[in-house]
Each structure stands twice: as structure tokens, then as C-alpha cells.
Protein backbone atom coordinates (compact mmCIF):
# COMPACT_ATOMS: atom_id res chain seq x y z
CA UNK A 1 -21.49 126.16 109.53
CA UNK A 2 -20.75 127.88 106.13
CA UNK A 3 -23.80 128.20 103.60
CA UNK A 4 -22.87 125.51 100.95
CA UNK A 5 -21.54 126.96 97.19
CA UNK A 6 -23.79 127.74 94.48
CA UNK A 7 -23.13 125.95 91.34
CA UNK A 8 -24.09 127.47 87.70
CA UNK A 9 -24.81 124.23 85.21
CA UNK A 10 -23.92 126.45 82.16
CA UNK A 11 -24.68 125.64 78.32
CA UNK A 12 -22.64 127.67 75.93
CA UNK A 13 -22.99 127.51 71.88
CA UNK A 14 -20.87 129.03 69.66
CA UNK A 15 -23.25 130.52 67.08
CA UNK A 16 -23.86 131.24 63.15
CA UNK A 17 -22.19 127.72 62.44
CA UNK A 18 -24.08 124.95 60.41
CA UNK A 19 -23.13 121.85 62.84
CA UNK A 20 -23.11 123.58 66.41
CA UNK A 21 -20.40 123.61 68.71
CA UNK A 22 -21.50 123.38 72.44
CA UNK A 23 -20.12 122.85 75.97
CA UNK A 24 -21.75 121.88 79.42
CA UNK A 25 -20.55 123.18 82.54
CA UNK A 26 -20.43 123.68 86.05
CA UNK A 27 -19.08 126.19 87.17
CA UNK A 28 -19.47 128.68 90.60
CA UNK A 29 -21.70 131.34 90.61
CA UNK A 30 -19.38 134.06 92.75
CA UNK A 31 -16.65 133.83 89.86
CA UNK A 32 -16.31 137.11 88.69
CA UNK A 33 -17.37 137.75 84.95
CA UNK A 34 -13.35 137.96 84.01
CA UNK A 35 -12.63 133.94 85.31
CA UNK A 36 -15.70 133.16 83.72
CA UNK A 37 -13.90 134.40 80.76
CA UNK A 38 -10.88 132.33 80.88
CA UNK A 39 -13.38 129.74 81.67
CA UNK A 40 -14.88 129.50 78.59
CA UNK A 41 -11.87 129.75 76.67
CA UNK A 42 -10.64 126.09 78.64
CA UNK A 43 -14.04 125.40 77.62
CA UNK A 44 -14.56 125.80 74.39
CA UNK A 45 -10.88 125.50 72.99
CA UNK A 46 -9.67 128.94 72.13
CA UNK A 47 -6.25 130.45 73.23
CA UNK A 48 -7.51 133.78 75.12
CA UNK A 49 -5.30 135.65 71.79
CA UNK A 50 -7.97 138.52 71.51
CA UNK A 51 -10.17 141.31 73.20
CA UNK A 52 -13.74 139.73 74.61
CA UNK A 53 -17.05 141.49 75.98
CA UNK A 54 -19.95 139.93 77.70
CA UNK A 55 -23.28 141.88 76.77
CA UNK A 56 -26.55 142.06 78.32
CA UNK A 57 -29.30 144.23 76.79
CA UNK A 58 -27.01 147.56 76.16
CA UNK A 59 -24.62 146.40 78.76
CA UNK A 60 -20.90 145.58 77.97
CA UNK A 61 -18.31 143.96 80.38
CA UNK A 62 -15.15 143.55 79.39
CA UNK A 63 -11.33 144.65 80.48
CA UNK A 64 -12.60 148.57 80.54
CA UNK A 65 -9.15 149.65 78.97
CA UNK A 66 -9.79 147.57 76.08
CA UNK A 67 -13.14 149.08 75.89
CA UNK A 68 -13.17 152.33 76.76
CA UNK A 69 -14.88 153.10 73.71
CA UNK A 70 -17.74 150.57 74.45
CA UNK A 71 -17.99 152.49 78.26
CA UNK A 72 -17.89 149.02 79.74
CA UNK A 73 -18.32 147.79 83.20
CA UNK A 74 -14.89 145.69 84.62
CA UNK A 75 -15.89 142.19 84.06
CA UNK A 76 -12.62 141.93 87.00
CA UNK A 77 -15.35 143.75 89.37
CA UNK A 78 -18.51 142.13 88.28
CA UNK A 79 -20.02 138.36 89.60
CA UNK A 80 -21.74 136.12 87.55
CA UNK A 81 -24.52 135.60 89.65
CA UNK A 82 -25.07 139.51 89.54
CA UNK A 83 -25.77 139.57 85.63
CA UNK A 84 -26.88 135.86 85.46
CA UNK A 85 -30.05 134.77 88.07
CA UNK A 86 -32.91 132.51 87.43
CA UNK A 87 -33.12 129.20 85.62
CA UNK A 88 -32.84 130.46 81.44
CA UNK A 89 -31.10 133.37 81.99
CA UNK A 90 -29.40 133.98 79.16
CA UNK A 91 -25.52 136.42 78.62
CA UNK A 92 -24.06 137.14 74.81
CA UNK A 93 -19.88 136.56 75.14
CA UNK A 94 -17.93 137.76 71.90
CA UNK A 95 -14.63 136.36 71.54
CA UNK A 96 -11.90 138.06 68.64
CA UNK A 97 -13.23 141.33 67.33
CA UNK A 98 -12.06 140.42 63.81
CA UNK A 99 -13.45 136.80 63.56
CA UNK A 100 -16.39 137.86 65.79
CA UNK A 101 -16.84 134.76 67.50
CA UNK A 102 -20.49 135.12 69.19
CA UNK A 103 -21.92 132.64 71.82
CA UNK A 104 -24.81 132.22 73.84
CA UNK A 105 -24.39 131.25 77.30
CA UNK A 106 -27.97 129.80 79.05
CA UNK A 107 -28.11 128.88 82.51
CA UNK A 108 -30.06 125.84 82.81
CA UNK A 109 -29.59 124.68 86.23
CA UNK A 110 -28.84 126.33 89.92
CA UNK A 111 -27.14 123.62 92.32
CA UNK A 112 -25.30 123.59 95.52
CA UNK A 113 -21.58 122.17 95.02
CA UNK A 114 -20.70 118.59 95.71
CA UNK A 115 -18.40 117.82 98.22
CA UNK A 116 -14.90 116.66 96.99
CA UNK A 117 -15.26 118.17 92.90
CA UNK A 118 -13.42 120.81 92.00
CA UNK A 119 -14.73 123.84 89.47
CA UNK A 120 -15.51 124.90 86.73
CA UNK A 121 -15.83 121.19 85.49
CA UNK A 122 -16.99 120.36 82.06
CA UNK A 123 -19.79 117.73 81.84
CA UNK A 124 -20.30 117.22 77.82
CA UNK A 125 -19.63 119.26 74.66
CA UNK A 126 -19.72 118.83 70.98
CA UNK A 127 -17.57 119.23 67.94
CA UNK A 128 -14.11 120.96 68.28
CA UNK A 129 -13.38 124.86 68.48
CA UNK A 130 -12.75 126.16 65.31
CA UNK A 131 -9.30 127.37 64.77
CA UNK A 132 -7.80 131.03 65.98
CA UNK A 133 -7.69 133.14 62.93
CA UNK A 134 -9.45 131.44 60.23
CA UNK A 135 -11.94 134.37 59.24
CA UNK A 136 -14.61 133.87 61.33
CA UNK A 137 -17.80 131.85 60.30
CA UNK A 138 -17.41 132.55 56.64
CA UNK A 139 -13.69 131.60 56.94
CA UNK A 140 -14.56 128.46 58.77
CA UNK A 141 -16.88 127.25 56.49
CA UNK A 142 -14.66 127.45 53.71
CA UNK A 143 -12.21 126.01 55.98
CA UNK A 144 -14.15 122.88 55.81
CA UNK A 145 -15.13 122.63 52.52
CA UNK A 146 -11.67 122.38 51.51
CA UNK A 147 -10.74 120.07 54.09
CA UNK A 148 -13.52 118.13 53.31
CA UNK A 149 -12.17 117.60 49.65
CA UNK A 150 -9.64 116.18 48.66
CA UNK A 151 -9.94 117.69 45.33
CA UNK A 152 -10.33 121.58 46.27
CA UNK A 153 -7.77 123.38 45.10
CA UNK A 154 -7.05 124.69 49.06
CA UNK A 155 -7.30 121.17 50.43
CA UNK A 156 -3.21 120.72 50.94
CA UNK A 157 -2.78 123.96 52.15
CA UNK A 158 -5.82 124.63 54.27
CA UNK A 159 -4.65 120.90 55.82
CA UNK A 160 -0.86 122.35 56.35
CA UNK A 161 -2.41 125.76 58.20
CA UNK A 162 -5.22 123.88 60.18
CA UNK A 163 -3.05 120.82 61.34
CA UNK A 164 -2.79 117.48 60.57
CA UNK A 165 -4.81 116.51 63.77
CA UNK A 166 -7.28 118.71 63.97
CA UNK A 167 -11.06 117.12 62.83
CA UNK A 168 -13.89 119.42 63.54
CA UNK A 169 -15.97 116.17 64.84
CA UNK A 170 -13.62 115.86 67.71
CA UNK A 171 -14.62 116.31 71.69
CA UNK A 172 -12.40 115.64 74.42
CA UNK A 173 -14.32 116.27 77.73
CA UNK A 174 -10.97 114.93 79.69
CA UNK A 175 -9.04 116.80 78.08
CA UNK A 176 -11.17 119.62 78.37
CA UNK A 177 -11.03 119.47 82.15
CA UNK A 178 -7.35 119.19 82.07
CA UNK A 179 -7.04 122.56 80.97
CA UNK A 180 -9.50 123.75 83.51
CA UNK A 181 -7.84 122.47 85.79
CA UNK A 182 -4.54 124.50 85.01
CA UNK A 183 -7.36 127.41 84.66
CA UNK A 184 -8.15 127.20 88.03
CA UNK A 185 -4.44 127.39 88.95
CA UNK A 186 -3.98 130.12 87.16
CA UNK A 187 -6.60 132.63 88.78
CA UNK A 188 -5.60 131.33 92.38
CA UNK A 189 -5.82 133.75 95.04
CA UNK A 190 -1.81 134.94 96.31
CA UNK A 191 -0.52 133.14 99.06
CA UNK A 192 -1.02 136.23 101.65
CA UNK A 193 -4.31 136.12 100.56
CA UNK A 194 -4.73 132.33 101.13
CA UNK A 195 -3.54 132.32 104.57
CA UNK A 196 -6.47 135.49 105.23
CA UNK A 197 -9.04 133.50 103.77
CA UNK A 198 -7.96 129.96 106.08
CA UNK A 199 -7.66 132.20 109.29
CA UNK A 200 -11.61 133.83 108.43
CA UNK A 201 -12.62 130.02 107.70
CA UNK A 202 -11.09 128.40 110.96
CA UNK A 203 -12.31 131.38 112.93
CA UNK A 204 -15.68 131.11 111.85
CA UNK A 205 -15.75 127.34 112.08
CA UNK A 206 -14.24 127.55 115.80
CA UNK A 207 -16.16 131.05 117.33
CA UNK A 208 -19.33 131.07 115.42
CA UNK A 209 -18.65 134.09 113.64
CA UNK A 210 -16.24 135.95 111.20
CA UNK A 211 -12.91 137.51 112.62
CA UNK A 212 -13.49 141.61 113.33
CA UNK A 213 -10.68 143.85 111.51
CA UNK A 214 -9.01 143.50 114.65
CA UNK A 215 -8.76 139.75 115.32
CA UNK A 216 -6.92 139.65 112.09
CA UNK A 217 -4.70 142.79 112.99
CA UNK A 218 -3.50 140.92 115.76
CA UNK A 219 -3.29 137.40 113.86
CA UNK A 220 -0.67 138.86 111.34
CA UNK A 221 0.70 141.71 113.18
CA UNK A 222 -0.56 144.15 110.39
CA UNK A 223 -2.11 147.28 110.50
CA UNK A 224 -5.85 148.10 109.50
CA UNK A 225 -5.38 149.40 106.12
CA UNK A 226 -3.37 146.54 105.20
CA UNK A 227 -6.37 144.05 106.20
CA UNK A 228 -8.58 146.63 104.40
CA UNK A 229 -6.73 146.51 101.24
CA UNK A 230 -6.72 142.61 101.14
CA UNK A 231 -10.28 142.30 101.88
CA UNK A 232 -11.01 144.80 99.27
CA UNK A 233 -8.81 142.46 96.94
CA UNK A 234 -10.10 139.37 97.97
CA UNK A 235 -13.85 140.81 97.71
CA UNK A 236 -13.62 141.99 94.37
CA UNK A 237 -11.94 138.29 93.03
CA UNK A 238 -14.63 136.83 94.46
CA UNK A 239 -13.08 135.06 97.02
CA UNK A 240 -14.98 136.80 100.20
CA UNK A 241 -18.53 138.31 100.22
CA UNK A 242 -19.37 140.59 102.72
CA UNK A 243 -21.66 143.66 103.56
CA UNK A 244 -18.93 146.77 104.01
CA UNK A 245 -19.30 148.56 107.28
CA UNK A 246 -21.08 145.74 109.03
CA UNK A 247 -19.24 143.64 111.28
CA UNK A 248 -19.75 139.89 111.05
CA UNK A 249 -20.87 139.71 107.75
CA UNK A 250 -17.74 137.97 106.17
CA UNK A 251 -18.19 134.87 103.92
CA UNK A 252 -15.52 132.99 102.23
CA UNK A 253 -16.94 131.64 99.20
CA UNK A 254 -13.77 129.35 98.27
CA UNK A 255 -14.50 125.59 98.79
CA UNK A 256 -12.95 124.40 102.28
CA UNK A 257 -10.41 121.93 100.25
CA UNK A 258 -9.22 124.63 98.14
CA UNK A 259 -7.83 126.40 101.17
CA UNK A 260 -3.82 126.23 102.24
CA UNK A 261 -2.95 124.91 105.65
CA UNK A 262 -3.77 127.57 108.06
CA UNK A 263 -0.11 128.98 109.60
């Protein structure tokens, strides 16, 4: 029997703005830092248009070749729950090195997954994301004054650039999920990889234990460095967990239902 997922219950506010923007989510804890990323763009509204880092202390994670200059870690190679642990734990994300868009991410609750959901999954949120491009804070704030207005000289053309639907009270939590769920579709492991990660599932479920290199040599007639090489793949997206070198340790951390049908 698999150990069941851990769940993060995450609560991230977008800071330095007078009437605070917030989401709640769930979302699980092997992700690495990168899909936590496009994440909380779903999340919170923005279009993933810029650069982004996630700091703790003097630690950056990021895309390293967008940050070489920062010496950050690859947020592709890093898991949440290796920077993130313990009820309050708290991670800094920065969004648009222009605007500076800075949020606080708190963990407030550890859970085990429920059968049947699927994740990340918002659960409540507040206000609407401010538009891409507007200037930041400052430039947000004088966003809404003129909108507020009618009378402000920028009223009609802040209006025009903003949209005529967009009202910085809004929160759709449906739609909200909606895009997560076309989030989740978009980081999805590659087929190849889908059919490895049934095959270690049933094989576990039916013998007791994780297929050896071997069993899965034979399984799809490929040779070791080719099962290497997708393990090593599948490890560092967070799909697998495992102990290198030490037989049996293999763990897929993808929900049962997520899984293809084994060929």
C-alpha cells in the first residue's frame, strides 16, 4: 500500500497594497518549486509574462539562466517540501522584475490528500490580480484612483488600458480552478514517462515492492541507461522519490487516478 500524498494548505498575499489581495490553496508538497510557480500564477491571476525568484533568507530559486547573476538554485530541481516544512513556514516569491510584484507565501496547514480531488485546488481568495504592466504598486494605486473617478483626468483612458471588465473587488474561485486545471495539464509528465510511472505503481501494488532496473528493462525492452535517464527525469519533476543506489526504494508520488492505463 502506497503512503498517502501530502497536501500543502497554502496562503499567499500579494504585498505593499492598501486592500490585500490573497489566495488559499492546496496544493502537493513534492511539486517542485518551478510548478509551484505556474501555480501561483493560475492562482493569483497573472500571465507568467516575466522572470520570478523564490527567496529564503539569502537563498534564490529561480530558472538559473535567468539568474545567473543572483547564483540561484533551479527551482526545476528543487521540492517544495524541501524549502517549506512545519506549520508557518513562510517563502518570499517575486513576480516581474520591473513592477516587483512581492508575495508572501505561509503554510498554514499539512494534510494528507483526499481521495477523488485533484491539485493544486484553490479554496478562497480575495480581490482580483492587478493588471500586467501597470507600474507596480505605485502604478496600481494610481490605477485606481482614476478608475475610481469619474472626474480624473486619466479615468477614460486608464478604463480603455485596464478593460472594461476588470473591477479590482472581483474573485472568481471557479474560475480560478479552471485555469488550474489547464495548469495541471500543462506540467503533465510525457506519455513514456506515464506508462513508467503505471508499470512502478501496478508492480508495487501486485509484488509488494518497487520494480528493480531490471524488471523494467525487460517490461519495455530498453536498455539500463534509458530507464536511468527517465528515472532521473521523472525524479527531478517530482513525479518519483527514491533513495539512488538503493534498490526498492521507489515511490511514485502522482495520485493513482492521475495515472494512464497501464499498456
Amino acid at each position: 500500500m502506497t503512503d498517502p500524498i501530502t497536501i500543502y494548505q497554502i496562503k499567499v498575499t500579494l504585498r505593499e497594497i492598501e486592500s490585500p489581495v490573497w489566495r488559499r490553496f492546496q496544493v502537493q508538497s513534492y511539486k517542485n518549486l518551478h510548478e509551484l510557480h505556474l501555480t501561483l500564477q493560475a492562482v493569483m491571476g497573472w500571465t507568467d509574462s516575466h522572470l520570478y525568484a523564490f527567496t529564503r533568507g539569502d537563498l534564490y530559486y529561480g530558472i538559473r539562466e535567468d539568474l545567473e547573476y543572483l547564483e540561484a538554485k533551479d527551482a526545476r530541481t528543487v521540492r517544495l517540501d524541501e524549502v517549506v516544512h512545519g506549520q508557518g513556514a513562510r517563502i518570499a516569491y517575486e513576480y516581474d522584475f520591473g513592477d516587483y510584484w512581492l508575495h508572501t507565501l505561509v503554510l498554514e496547514e499539512i494534510l494528507e490528500a483526499e481521495p477523488g480531488r485533484k491539485y493544486p485546488f484553490c479554496l478562497d481568495g480575495s480581490r482580483a490580480c492587478p493588471p500586467e504592466d501597470c507600474g507596480g504598486t505605485s502604478g496600481y494605486e494610481r490605477l485606481l484612483e482614476a478608475l475610481r473617478d469619474p472626474r480624473h483626468e486619466d479615468h477614460i483612458d486608464m478604463w480603455l488600458w485596464a478593460g472594461e471588465d476588470f473591477d479590482p473587488e472581483a474573485f472568481d474561485v471557479d474560475r480560478v480552478n479552471r485555469k488550474l486545471r489547464q495548469t495541471r495539464e500543462r506540467v503533465r509528465f510525457t506519455q513514456r514517462q506515464g506508462q513508467y510511472l503505471a508499470y512502478i505503481h501496478h508492480f508495487t501494488q501486485n509484488n509488494g515492492h518497487p520494480p528493480s532496473t531490471a524488471d523494467m528493462q525487460r517490461h519495455f525492452n530498453v536498455s539500463r541507461s534509458t530507464v536511468s535517464n527517465t528515472m532521473t527525469a521523472m525524479e527531478m519533476q517530482g513525479s518519483i522519490d527514491r533513495i539512488l543506489y538503493q534498490p526498492g526504494t521507489v515511490r511514485v508520488l502522482v495520485p493513482p487516478e492521475e495515472l494512464p492505463h497501464l499498456e
